[in-house]
Protein backbone atom coordinates (compact mmCIF):
# COMPACT_ATOMS: atom_id res chain seq x y z
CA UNK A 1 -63.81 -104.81 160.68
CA UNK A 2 -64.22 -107.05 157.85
CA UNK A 3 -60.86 -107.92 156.22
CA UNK A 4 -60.72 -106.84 152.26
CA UNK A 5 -61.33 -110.22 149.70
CA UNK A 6 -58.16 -111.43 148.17
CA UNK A 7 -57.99 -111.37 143.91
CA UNK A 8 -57.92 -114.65 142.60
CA UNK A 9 -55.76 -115.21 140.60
CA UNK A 10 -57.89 -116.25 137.50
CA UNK A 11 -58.91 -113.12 137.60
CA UNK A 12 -55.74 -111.62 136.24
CA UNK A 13 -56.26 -113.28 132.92
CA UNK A 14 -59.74 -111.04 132.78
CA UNK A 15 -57.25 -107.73 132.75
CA UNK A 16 -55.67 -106.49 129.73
CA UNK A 17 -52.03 -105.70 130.11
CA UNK A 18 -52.17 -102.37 128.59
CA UNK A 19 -55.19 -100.67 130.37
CA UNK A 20 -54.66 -103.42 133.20
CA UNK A 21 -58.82 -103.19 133.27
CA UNK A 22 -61.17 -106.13 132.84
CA UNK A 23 -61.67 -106.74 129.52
CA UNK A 24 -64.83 -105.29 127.24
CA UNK A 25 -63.82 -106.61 124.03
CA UNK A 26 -60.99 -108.59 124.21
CA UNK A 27 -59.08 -110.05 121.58
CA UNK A 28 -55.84 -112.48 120.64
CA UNK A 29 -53.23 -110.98 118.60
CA UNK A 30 -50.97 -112.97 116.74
CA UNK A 31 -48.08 -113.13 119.98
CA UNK A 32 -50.77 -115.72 121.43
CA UNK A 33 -51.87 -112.83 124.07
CA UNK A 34 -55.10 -111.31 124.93
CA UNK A 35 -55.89 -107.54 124.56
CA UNK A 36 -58.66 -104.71 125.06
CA UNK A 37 -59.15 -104.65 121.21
CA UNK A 38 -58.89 -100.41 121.51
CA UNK A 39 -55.51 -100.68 123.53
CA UNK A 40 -53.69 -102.62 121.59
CA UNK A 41 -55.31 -101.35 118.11
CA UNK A 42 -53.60 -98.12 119.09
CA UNK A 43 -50.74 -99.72 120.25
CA UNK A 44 -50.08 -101.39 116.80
CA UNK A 45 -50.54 -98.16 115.41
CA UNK A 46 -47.91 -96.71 116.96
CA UNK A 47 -45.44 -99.33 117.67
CA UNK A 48 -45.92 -102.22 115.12
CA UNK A 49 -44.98 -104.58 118.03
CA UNK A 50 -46.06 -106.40 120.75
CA UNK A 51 -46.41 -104.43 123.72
CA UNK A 52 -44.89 -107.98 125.70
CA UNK A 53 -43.23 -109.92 123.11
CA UNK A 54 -41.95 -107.11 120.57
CA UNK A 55 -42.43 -109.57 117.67
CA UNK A 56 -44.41 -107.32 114.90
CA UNK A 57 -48.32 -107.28 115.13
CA UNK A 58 -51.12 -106.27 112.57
CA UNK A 59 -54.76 -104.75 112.92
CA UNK A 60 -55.86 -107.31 110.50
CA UNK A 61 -54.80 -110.80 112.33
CA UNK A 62 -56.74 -109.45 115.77
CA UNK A 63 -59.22 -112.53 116.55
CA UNK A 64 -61.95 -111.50 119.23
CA UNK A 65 -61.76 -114.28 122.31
CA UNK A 66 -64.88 -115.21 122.81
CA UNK A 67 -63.98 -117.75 125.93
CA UNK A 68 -62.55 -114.81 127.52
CA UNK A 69 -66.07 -112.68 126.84
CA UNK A 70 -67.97 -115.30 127.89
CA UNK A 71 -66.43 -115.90 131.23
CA UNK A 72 -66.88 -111.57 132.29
CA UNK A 73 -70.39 -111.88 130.69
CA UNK A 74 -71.06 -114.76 133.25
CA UNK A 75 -69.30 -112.91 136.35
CA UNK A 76 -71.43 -109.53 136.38
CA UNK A 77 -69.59 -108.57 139.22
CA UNK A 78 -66.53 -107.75 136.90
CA UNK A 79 -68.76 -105.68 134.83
CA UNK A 80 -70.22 -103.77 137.82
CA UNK A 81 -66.88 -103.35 138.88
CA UNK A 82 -65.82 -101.59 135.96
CA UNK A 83 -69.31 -99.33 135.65
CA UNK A 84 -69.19 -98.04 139.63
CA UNK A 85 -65.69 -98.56 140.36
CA UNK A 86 -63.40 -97.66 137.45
CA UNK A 87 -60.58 -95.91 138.61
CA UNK A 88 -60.38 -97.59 141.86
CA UNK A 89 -59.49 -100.94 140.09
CA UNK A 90 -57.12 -99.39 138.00
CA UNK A 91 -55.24 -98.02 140.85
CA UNK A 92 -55.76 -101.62 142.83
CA UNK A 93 -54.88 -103.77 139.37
CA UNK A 94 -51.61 -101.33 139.28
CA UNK A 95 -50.51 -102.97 142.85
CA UNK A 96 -51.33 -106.69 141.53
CA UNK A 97 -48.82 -109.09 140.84
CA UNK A 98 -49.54 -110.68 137.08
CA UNK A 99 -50.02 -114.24 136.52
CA UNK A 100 -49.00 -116.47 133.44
CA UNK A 101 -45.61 -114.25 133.14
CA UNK A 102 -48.29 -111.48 131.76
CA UNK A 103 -46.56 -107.68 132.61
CA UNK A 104 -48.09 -104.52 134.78
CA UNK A 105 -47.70 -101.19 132.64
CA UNK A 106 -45.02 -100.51 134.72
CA UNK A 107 -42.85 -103.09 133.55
CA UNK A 108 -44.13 -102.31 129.81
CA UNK A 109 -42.91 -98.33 130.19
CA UNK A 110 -39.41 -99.64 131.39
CA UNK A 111 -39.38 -101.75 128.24
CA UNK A 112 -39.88 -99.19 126.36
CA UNK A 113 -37.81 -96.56 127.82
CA UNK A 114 -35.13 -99.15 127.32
CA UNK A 115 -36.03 -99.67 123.97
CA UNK A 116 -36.67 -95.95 123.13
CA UNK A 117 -33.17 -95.95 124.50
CA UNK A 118 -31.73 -98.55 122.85
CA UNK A 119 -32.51 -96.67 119.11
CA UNK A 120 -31.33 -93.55 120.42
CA UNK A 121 -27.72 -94.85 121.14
CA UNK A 122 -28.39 -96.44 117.67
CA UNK A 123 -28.94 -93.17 116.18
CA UNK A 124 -26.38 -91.66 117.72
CA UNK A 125 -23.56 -94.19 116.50
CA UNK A 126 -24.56 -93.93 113.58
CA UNK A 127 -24.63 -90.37 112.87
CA UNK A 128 -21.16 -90.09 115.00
CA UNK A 129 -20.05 -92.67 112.01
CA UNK A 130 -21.83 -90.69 109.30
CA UNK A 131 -19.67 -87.40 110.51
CA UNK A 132 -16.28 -89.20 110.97
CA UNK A 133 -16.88 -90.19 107.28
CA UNK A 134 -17.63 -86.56 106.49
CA UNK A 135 -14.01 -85.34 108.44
CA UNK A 136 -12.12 -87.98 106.68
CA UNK A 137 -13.45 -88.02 103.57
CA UNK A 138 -13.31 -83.96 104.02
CA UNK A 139 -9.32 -84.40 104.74
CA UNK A 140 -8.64 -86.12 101.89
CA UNK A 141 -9.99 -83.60 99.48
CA UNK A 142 -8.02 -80.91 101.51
CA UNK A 143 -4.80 -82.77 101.16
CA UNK A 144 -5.46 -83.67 97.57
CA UNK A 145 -6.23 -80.08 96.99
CA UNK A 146 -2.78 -78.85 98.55
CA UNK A 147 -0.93 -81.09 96.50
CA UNK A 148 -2.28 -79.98 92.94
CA UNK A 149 -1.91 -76.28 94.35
CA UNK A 150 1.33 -77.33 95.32
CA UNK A 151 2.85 -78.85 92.51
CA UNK A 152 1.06 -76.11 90.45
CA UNK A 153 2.94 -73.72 92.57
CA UNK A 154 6.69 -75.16 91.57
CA UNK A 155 9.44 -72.41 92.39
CA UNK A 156 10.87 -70.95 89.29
CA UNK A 157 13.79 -68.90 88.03
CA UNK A 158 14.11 -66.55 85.05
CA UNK A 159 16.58 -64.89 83.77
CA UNK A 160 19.17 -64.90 80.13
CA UNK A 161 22.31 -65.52 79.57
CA UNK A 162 23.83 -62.35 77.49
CA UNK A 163 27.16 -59.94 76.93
CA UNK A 164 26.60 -58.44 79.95
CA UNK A 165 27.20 -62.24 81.89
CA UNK A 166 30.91 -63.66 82.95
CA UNK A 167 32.21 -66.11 80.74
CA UNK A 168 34.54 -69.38 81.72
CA UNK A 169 35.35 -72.45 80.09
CA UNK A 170 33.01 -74.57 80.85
CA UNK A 171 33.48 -78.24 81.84
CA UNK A 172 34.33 -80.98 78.85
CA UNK A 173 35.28 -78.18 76.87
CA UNK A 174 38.64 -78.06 75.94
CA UNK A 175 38.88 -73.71 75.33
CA UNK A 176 42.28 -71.59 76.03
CA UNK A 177 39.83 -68.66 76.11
CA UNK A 178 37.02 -68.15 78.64
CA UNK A 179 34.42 -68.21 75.99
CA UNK A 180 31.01 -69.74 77.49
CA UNK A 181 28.48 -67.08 79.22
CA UNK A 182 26.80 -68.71 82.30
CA UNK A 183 24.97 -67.65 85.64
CA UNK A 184 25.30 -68.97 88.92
CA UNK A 185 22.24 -69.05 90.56
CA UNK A 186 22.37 -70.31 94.62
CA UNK A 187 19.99 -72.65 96.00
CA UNK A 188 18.69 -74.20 99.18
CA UNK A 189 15.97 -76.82 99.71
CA UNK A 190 13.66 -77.03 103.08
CA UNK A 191 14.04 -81.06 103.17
CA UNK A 192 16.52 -83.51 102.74
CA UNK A 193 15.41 -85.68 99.45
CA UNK A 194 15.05 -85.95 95.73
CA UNK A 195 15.12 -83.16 93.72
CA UNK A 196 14.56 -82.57 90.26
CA UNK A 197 16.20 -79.39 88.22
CA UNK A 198 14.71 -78.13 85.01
CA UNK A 199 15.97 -75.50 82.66
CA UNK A 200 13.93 -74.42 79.37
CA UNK A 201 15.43 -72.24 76.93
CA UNK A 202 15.26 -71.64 73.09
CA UNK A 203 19.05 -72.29 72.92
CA UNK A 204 20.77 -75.51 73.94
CA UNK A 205 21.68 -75.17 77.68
CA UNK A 206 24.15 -76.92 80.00
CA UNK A 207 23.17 -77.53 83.79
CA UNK A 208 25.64 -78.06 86.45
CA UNK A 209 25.05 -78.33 90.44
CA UNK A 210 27.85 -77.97 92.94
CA UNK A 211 27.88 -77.52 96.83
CA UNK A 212 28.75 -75.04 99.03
CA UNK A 213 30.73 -73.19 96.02
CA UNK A 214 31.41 -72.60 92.26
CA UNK A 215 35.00 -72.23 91.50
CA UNK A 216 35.18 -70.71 87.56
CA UNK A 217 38.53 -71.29 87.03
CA UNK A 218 38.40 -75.00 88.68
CA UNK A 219 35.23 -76.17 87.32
CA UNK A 220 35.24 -79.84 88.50
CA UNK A 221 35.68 -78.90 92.23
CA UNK A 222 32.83 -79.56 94.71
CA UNK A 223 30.82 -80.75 90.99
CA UNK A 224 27.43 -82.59 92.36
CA UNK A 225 25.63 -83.70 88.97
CA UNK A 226 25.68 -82.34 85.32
CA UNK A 227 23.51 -82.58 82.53
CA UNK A 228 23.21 -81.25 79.15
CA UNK A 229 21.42 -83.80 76.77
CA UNK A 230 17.97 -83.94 77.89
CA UNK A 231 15.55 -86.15 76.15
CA UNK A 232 13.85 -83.16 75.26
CA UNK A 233 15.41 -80.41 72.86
CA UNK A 234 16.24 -77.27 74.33
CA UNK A 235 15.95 -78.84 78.16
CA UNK A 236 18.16 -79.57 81.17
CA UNK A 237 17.37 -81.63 83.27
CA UNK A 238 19.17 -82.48 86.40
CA UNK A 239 18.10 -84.95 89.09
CA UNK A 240 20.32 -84.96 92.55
CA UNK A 241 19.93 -85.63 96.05
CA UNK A 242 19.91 -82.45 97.88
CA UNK A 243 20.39 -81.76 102.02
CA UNK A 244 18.20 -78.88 103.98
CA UNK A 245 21.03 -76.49 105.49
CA UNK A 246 23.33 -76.52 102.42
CA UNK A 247 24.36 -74.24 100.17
CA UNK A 248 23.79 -75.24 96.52
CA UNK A 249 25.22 -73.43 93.37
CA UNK A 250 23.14 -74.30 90.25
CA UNK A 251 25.15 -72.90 86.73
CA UNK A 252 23.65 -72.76 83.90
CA UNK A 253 25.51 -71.93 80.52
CA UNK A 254 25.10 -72.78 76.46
CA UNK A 255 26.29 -75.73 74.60
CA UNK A 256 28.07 -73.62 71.74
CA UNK A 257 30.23 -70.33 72.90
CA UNK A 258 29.40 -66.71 73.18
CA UNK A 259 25.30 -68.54 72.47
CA UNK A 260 22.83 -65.80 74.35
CA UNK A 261 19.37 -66.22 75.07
CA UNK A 262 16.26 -66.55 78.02
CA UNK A 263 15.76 -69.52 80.48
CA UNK A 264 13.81 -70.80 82.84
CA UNK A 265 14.43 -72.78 86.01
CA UNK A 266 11.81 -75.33 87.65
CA UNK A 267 12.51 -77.54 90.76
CA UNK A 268 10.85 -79.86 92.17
CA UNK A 269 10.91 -82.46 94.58
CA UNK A 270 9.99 -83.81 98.06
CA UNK A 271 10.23 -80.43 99.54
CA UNK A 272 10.48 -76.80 98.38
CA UNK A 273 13.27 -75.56 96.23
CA UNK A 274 14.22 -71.91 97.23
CA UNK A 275 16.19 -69.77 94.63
CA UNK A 276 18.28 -66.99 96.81
């Protein structure tokens, strides 16, 4: 049995590395390479590249090889080849080692699988990067959000100072005769911090803070922070450091005796102020 004939090798550079079938009408792109001009005319429409070098390609810079034509129309065995046995040397040309570093389709589909996956984990990164930006950007407005509702929100206290209050003599007021009306009003705060006390009224008011207790008749005792001349008229405006778990008496009274009227309390500060 007669053994099959071995491909030479120049034959390989007849064989287009996309169809990997002699050529019909081959041409040179601009990667220096020779193609079926159909195979890789699609293939630039798709990709933009070169199927071996990646480098971009256009329709318009295809030259048609005429050395390479010549040499099939002189060897009408190729031709024959490709008119009786089509298919067969497809399937044989698949099993062919190339020559001149050119690449089987097989090697071309890895390439591009690996490229196909290369822009996918691309994609992904970005878009993972696109949503992080989203949750963050997303977190900030929620935190800014809280703290204008928060500090919209400050805890306040109304009530009025009137006949029907006790009366004392308050501090820095020399008086043989209770003769000030005042409310003590107890407070607590959830964190240990800065605080700051307001009181508004239409009279002229006098704040003091004390802890644990208010002693009327010993007015200086357990005394935290007073304050009665505000920048502002008719304001109070105490600022102390205050400790979660304590027991805080705010009083609030009138700069001139038996002096009745409404007032409100505001506090503030790095956590919330609870009236009880």
């Amino acid at each position: 049995m007669q053994a099959a004939p071995q491909n030479r090798p120049e034959e390989y550079d007849l064989v287009c590395p996309i169809t990997l079938r002699v050529f019909r009408d081959p041409v040179t792109a601009a990667d220096g390479h020779t193609y079926e001009r159909q195979a890789i005319v699609r293939w630039i429409k798709e990709h933009g590249t070169s199927p071996l070098t990646r480098q971009p390609l256009n329709i318009d810079d295809l030259m048609p090889d005429y050395d390479v034509k010549d040499i099939i129309d002189r060897r009408p065995s190729l031709t024959a080849s490709i008119d009786v046995h089509d298919e067969s040397m497809a399937n044989r040309n698949q099993r062919i080692t190339p020559v001149n570093n050119k690449v089987l389709i097989t090697k071309l589909n890895t390439c591009h699988v690996l490229h196909e996956g290369l822009c996918c984990r691309r994609r992904c990164c970005i878009l993972i990067m696109i949503l992080s930006a989203i949750v963050l950007l997303s977190c900030a407005l929620t935190a800014g959000l809280f703290m204008t509702i928060t500090s919209s929100m400050q805890p306040t206290y109304s009530s009025s100072l009137n006949a029907s209050n006790p009366k004392y003599c308050r501090l820095s007021k020399k008086c043989s005769v209770p003769d000030f009306y005042f409310e003590a009003i107890p407070i607590n705060v959830s964190t240990n911090g800065s605080y700051s006390i307001v009181i508004k009224s239409r009279i002229d008011t006098y704040a003091y803070i004390y802890k644990e207790n208010f002693n009327l008749s010993k007015p200086k005792q357990n005394l935290l922070r007073n304050d009665g001349d505000s920048s502002e008229e008719h304001k109070s405006h105490l600022k102390v450091f205050l400790r979660s778990g304590h027991k805080y008496i705010l009083v609030v009274t009138t700069k001139k005796p038996r002096e009745t009227g409404m007032f409100t309390v505001t506090g503030s500060g790095v956590g919330s102020v609870i009236f009880v």
